[in-house]
PDB file of N, CA and C in Angstrom:
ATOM      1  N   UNK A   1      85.491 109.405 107.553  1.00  0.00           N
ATOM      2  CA  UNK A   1      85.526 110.854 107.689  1.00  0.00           C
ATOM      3  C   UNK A   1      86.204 111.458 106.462  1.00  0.00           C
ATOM      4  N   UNK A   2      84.987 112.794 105.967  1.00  0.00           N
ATOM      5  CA  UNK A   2      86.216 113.279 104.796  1.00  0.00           C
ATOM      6  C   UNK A   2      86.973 114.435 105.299  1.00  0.00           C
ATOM      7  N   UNK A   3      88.169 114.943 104.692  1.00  0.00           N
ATOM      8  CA  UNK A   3      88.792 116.155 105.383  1.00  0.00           C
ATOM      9  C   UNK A   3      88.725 116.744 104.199  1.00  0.00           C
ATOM     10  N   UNK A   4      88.851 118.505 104.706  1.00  0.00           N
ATOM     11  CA  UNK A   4      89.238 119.369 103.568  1.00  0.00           C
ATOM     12  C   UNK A   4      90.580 119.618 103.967  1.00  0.00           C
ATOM     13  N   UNK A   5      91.110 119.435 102.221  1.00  0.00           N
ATOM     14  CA  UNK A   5      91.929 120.118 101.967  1.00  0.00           C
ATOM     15  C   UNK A   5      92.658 121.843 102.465  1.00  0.00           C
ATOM     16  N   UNK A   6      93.770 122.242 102.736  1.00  0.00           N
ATOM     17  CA  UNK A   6      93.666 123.499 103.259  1.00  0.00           C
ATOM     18  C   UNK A   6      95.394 123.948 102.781  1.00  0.00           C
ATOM     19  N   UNK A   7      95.599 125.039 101.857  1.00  0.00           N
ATOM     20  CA  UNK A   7      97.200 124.387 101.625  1.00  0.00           C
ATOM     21  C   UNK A   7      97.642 125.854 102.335  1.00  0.00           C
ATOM     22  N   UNK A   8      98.743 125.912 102.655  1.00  0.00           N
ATOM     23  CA  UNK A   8      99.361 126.994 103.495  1.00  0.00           C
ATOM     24  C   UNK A   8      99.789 127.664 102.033  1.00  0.00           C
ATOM     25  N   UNK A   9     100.640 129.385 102.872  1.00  0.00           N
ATOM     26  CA  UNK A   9     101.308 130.038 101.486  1.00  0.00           C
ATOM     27  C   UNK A   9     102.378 129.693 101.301  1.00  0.00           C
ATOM     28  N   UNK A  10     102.848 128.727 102.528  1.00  0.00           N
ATOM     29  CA  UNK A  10     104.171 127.738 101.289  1.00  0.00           C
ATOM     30  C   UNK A  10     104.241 126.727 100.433  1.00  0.00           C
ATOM     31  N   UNK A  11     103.086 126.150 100.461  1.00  0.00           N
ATOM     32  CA  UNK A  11     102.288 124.820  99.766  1.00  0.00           C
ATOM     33  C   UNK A  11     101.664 125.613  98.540  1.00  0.00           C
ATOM     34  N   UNK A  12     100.869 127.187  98.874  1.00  0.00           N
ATOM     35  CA  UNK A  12     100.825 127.729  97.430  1.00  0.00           C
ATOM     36  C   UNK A  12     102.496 128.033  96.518  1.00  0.00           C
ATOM     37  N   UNK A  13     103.276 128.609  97.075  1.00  0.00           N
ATOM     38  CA  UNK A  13     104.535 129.181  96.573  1.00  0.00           C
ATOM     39  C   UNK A  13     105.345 128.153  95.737  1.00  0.00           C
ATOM     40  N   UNK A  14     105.916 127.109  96.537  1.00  0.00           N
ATOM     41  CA  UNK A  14     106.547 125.921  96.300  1.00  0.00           C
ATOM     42  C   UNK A  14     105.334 125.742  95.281  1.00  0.00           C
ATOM     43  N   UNK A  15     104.222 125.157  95.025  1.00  0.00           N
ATOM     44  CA  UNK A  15     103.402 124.399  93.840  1.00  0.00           C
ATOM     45  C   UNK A  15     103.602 125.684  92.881  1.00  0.00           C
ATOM     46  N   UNK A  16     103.561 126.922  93.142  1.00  0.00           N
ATOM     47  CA  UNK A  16     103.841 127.424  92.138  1.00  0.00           C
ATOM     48  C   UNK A  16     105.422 127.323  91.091  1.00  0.00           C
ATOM     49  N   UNK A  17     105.969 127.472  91.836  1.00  0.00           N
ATOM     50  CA  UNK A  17     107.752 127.883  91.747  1.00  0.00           C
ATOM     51  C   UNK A  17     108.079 126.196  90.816  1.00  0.00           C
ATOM     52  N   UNK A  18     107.525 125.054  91.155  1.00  0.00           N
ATOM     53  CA  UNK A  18     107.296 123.543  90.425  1.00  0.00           C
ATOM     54  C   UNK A  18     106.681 124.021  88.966  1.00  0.00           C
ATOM     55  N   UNK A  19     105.291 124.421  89.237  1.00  0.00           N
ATOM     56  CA  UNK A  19     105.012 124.502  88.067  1.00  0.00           C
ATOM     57  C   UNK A  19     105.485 125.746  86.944  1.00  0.00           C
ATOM     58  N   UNK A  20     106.309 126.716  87.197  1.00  0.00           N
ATOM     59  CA  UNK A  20     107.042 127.662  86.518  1.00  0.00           C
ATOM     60  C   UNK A  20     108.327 126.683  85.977  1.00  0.00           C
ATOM     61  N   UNK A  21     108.767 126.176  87.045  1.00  0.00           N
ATOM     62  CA  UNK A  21     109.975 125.501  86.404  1.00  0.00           C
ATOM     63  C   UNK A  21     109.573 124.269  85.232  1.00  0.00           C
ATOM     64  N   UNK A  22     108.686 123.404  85.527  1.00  0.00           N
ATOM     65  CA  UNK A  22     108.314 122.753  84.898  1.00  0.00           C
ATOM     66  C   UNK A  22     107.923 123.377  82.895  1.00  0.00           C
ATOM     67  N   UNK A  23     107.431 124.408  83.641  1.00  0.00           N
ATOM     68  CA  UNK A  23     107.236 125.212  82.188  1.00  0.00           C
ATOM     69  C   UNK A  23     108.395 125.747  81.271  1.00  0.00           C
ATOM     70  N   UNK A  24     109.492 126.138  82.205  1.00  0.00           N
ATOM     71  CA  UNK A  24     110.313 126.705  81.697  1.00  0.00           C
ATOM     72  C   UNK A  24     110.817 125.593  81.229  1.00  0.00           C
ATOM     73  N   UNK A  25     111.333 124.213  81.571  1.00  0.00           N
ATOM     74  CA  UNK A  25     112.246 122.895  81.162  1.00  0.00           C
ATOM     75  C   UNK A  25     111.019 122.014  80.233  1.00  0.00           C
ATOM     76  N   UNK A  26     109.950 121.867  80.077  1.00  0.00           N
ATOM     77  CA  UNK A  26     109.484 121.181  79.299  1.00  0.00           C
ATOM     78  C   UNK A  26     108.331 122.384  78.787  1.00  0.00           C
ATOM     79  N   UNK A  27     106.911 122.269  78.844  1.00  0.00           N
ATOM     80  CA  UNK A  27     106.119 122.592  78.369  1.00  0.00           C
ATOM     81  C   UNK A  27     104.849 122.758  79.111  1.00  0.00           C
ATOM     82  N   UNK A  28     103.496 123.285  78.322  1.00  0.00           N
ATOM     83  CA  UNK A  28     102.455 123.333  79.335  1.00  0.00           C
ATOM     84  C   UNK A  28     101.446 121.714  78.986  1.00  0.00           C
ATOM     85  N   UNK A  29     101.347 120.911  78.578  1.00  0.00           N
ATOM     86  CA  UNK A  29     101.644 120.373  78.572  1.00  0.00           C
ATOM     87  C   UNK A  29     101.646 118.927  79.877  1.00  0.00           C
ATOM     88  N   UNK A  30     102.937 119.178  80.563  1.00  0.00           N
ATOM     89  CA  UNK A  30     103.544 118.506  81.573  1.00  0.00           C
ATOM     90  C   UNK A  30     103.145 118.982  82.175  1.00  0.00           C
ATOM     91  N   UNK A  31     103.069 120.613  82.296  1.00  0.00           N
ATOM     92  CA  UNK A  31     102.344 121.472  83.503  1.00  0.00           C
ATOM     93  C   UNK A  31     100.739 120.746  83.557  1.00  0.00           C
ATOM     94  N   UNK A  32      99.955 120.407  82.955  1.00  0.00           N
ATOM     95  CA  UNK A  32      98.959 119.916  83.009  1.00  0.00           C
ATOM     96  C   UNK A  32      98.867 118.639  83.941  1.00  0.00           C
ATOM     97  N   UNK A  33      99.874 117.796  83.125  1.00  0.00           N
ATOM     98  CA  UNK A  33      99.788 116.169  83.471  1.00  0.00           C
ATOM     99  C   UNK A  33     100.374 116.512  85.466  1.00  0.00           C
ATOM    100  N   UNK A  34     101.307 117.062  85.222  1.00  0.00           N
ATOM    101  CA  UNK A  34     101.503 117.442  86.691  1.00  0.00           C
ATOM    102  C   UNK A  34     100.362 118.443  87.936  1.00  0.00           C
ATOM    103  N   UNK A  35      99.542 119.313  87.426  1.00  0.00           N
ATOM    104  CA  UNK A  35      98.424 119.467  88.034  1.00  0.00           C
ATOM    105  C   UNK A  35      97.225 118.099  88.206  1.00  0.00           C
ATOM    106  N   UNK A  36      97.227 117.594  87.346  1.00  0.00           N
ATOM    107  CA  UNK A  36      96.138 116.192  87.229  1.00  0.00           C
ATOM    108  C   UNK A  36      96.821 115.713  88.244  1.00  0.00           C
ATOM    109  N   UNK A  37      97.812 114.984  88.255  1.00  0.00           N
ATOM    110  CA  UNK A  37      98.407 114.291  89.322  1.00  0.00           C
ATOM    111  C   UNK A  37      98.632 114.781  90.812  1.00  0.00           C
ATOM    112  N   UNK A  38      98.626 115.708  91.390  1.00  0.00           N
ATOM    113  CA  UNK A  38      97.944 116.545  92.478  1.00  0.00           C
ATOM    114  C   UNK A  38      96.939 116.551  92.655  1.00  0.00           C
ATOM    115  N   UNK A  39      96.156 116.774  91.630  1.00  0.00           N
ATOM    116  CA  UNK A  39      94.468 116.652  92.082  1.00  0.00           C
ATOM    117  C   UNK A  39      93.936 115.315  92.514  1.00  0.00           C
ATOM    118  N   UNK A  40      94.771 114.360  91.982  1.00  0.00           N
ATOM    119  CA  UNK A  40      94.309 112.484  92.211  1.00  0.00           C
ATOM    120  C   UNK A  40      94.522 112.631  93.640  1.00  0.00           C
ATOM    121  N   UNK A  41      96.203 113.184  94.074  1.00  0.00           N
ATOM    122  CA  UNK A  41      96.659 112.876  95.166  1.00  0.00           C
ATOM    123  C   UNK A  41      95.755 113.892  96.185  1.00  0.00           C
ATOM    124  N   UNK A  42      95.106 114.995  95.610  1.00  0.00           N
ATOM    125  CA  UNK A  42      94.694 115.415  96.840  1.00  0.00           C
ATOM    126  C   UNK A  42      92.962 114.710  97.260  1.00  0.00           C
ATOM    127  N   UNK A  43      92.520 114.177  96.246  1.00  0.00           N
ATOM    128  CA  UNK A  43      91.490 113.709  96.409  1.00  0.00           C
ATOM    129  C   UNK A  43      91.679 112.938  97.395  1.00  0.00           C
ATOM    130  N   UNK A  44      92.653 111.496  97.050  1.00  0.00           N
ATOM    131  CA  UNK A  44      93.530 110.768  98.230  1.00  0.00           C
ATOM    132  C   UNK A  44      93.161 110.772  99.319  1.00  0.00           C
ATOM    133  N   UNK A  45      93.879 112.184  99.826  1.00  0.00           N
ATOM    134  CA  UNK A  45      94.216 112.558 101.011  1.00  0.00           C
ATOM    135  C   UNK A  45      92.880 112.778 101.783  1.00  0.00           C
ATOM    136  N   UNK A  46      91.693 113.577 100.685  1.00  0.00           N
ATOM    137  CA  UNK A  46      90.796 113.860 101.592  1.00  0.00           C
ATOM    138  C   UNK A  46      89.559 112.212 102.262  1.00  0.00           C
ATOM    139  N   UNK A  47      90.350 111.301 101.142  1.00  0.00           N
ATOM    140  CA  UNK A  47      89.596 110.494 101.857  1.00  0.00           C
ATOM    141  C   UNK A  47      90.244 109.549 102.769  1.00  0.00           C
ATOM    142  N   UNK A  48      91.887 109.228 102.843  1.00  0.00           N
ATOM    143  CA  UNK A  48      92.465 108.481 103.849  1.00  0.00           C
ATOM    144  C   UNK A  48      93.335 108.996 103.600  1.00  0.00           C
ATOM    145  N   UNK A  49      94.172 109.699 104.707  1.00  0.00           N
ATOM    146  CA  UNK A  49      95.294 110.504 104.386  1.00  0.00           C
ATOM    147  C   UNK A  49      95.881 109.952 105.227  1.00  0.00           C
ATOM    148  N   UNK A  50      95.783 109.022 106.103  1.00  0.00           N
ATOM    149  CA  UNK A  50      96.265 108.164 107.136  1.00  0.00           C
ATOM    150  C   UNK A  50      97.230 106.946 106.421  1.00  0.00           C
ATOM    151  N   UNK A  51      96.867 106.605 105.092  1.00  0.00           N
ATOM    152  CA  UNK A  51      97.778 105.750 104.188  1.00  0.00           C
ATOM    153  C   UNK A  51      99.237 106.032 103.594  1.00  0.00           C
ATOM    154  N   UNK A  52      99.378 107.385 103.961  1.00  0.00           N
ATOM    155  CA  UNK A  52     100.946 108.088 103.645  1.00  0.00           C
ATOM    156  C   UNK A  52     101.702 108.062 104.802  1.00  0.00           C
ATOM    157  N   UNK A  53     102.949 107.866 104.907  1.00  0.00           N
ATOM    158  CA  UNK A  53     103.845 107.492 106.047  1.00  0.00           C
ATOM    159  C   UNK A  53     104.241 109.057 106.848  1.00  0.00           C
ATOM    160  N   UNK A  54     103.929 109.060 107.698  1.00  0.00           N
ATOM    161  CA  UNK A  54     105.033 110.058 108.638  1.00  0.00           C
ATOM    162  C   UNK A  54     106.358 110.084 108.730  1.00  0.00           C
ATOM    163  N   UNK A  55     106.556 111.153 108.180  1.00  0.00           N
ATOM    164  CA  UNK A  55     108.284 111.324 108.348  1.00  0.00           C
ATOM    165  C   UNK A  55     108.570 112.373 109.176  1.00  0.00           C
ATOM    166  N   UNK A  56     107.924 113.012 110.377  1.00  0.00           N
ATOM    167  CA  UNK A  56     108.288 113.570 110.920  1.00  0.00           C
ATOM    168  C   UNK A  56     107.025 113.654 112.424  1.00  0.00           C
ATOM    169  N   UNK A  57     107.595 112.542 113.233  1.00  0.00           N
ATOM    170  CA  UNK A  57     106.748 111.741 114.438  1.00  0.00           C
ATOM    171  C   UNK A  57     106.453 113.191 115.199  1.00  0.00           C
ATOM    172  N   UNK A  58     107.110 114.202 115.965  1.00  0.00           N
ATOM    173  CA  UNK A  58     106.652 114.736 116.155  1.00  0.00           C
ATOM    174  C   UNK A  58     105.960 116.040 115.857  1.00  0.00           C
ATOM    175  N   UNK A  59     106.436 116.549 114.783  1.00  0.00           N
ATOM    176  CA  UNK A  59     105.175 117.261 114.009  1.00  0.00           C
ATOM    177  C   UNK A  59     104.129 117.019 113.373  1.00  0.00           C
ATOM    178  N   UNK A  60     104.258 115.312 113.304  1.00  0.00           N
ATOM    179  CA  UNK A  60     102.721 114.495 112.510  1.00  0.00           C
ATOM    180  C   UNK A  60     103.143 114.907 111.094  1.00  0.00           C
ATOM    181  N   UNK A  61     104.088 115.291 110.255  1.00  0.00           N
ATOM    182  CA  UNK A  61     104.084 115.557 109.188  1.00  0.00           C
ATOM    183  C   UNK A  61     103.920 114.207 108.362  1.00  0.00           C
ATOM    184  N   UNK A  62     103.303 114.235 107.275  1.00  0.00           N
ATOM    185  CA  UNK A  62     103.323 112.699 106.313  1.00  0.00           C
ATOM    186  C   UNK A  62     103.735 113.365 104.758  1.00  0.00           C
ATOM    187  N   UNK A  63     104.377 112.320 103.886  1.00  0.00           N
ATOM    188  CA  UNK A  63     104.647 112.424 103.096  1.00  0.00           C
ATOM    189  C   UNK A  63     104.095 111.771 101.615  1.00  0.00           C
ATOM    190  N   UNK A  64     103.537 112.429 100.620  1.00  0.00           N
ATOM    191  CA  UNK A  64     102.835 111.841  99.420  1.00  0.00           C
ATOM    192  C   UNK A  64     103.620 112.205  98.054  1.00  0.00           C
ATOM    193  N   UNK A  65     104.372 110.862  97.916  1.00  0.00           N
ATOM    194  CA  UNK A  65     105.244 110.304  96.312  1.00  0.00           C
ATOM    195  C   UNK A  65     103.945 110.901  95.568  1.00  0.00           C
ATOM    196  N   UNK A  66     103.840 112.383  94.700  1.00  0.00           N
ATOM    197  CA  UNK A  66     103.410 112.294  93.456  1.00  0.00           C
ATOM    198  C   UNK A  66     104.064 112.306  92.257  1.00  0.00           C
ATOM    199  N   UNK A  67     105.388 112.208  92.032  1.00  0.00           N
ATOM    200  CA  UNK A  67     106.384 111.604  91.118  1.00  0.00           C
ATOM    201  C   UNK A  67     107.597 111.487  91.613  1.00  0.00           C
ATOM    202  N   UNK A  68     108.370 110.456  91.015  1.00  0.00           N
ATOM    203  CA  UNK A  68     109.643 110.744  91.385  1.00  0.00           C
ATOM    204  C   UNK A  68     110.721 111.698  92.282  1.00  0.00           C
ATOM    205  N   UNK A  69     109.980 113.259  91.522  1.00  0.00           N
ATOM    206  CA  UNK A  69     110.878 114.117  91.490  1.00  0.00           C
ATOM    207  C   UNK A  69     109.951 115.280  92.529  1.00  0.00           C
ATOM    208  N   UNK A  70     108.837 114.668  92.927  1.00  0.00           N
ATOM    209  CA  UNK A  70     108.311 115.227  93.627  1.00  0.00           C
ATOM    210  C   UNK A  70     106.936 114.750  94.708  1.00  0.00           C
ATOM    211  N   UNK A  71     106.937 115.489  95.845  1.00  0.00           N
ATOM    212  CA  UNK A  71     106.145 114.924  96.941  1.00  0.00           C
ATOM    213  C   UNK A  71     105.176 116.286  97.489  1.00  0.00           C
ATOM    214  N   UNK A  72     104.593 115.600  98.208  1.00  0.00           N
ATOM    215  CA  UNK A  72     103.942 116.566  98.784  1.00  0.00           C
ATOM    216  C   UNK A  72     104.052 116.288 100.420  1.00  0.00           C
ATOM    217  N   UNK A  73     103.849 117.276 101.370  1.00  0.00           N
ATOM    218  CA  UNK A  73     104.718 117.306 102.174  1.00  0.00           C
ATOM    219  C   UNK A  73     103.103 117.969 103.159  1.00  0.00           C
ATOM    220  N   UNK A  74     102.205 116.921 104.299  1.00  0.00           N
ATOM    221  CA  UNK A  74     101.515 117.721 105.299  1.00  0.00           C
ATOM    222  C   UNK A  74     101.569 116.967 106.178  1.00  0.00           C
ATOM    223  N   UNK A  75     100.206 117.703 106.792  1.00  0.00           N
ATOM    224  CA  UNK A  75      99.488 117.394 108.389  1.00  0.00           C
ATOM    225  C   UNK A  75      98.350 117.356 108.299  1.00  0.00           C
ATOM    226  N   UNK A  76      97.734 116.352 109.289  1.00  0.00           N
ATOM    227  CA  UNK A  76      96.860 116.450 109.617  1.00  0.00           C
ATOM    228  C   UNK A  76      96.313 117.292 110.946  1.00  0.00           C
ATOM    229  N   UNK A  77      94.795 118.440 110.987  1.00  0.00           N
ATOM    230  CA  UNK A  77      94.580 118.717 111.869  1.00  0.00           C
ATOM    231  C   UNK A  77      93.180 118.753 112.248  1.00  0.00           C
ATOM    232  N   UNK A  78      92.698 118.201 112.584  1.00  0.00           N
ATOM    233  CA  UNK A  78      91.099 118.097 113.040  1.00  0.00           C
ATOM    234  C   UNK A  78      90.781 117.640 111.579  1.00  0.00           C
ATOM    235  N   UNK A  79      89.740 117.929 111.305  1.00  0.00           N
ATOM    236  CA  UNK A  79      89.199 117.474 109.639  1.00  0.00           C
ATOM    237  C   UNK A  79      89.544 118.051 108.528  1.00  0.00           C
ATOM    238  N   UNK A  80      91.250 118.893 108.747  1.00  0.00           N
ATOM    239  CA  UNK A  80      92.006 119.633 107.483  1.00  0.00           C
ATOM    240  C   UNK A  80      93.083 118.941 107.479  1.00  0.00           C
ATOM    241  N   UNK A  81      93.279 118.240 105.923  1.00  0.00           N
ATOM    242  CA  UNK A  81      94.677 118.538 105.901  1.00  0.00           C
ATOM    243  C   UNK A  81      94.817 119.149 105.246  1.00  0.00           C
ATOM    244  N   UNK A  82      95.882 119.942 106.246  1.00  0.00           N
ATOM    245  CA  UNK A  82      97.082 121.045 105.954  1.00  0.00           C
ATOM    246  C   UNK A  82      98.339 120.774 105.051  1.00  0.00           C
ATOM    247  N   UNK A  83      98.005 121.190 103.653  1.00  0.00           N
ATOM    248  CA  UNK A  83      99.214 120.983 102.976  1.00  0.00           C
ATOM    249  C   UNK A  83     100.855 121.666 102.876  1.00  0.00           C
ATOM    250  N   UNK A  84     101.353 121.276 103.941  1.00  0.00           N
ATOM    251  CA  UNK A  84     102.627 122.377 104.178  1.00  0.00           C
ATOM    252  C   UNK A  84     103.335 122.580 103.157  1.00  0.00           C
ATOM    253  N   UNK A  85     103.882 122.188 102.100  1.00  0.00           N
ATOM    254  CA  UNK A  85     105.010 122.407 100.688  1.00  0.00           C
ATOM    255  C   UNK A  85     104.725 121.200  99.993  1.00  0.00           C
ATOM    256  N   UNK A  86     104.866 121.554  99.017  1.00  0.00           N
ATOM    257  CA  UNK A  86     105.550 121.082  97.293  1.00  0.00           C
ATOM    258  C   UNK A  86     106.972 120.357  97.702  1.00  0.00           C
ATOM    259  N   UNK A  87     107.483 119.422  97.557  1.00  0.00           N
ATOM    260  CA  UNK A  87     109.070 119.394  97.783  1.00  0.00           C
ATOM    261  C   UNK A  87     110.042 118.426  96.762  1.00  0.00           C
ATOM    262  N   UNK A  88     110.889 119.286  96.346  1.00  0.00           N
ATOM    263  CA  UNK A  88     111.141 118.547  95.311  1.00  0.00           C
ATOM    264  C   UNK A  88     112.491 117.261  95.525  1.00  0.00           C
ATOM    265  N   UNK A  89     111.953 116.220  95.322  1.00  0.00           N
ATOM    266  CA  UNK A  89     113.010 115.115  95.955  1.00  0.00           C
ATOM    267  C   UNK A  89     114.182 115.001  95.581  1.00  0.00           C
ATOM    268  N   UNK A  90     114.538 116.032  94.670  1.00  0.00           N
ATOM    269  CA  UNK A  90     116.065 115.688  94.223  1.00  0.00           C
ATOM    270  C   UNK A  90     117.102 116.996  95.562  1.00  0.00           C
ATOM    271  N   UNK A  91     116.202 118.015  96.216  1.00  0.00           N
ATOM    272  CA  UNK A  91     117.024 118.763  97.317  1.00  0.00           C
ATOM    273  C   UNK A  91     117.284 117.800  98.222  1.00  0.00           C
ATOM    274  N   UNK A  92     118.282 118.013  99.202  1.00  0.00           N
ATOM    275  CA  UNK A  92     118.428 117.405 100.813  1.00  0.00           C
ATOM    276  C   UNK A  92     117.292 117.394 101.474  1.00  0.00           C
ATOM    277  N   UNK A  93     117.201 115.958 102.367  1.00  0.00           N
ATOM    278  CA  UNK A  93     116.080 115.970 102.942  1.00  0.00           C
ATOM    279  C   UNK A  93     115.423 117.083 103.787  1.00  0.00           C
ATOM    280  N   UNK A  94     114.505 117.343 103.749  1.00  0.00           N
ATOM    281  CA  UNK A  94     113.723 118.101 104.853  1.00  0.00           C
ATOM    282  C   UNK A  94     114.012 117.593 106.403  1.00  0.00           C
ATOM    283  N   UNK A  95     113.688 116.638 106.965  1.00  0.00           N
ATOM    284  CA  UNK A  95     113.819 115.980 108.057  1.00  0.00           C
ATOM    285  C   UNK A  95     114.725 114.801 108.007  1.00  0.00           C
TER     286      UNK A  95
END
């Protein structure tokens, strides 16, 4: 089964607010290499998104390492996943 992609306006905000900062501390550039690397991961997702771990059992939330310093943070719901936030791994955990 493939799913679409579907990102909420905190999954837009947060990816934005990443890639501003990113711009402001390095360049565009990185802003690039860091959009590419989202796009791999969301491809990913739309084809087994079941391979990223749940970190949050009862909201079904799962979590996707796209660098170090950052993850991506959804759900699955019928044939969308729902991309809830951008999250950057150096804050306190979410859950």
């Amino acid at each position: 089964m493939r799913y679409n992609v579907v990102f909420t306006p905190s999954a837009e905000s947060t990816f934005e607010a990443i890639k501003i900062q990113l711009t402001k501390k390095w360049n565009l550039g990185v802003v690039k290499d860091f959009e590419k690397r989202i796009d791999i991961h969301l491809l990913l997702r739309c084809l087994n998104p079941m391979i990223y771990p749940l970190i949050h059992q009862k909201l079904q939330v799962r979590r996707c390492l796209v660098h170090p310093n950052c993850s991506i943070l959804f759900a699955i719901k019928n044939s969308d996943v729902v991309i809830l936030s951008f999250w950057d791994n150096r804050q306190e955990p979410i859950f």
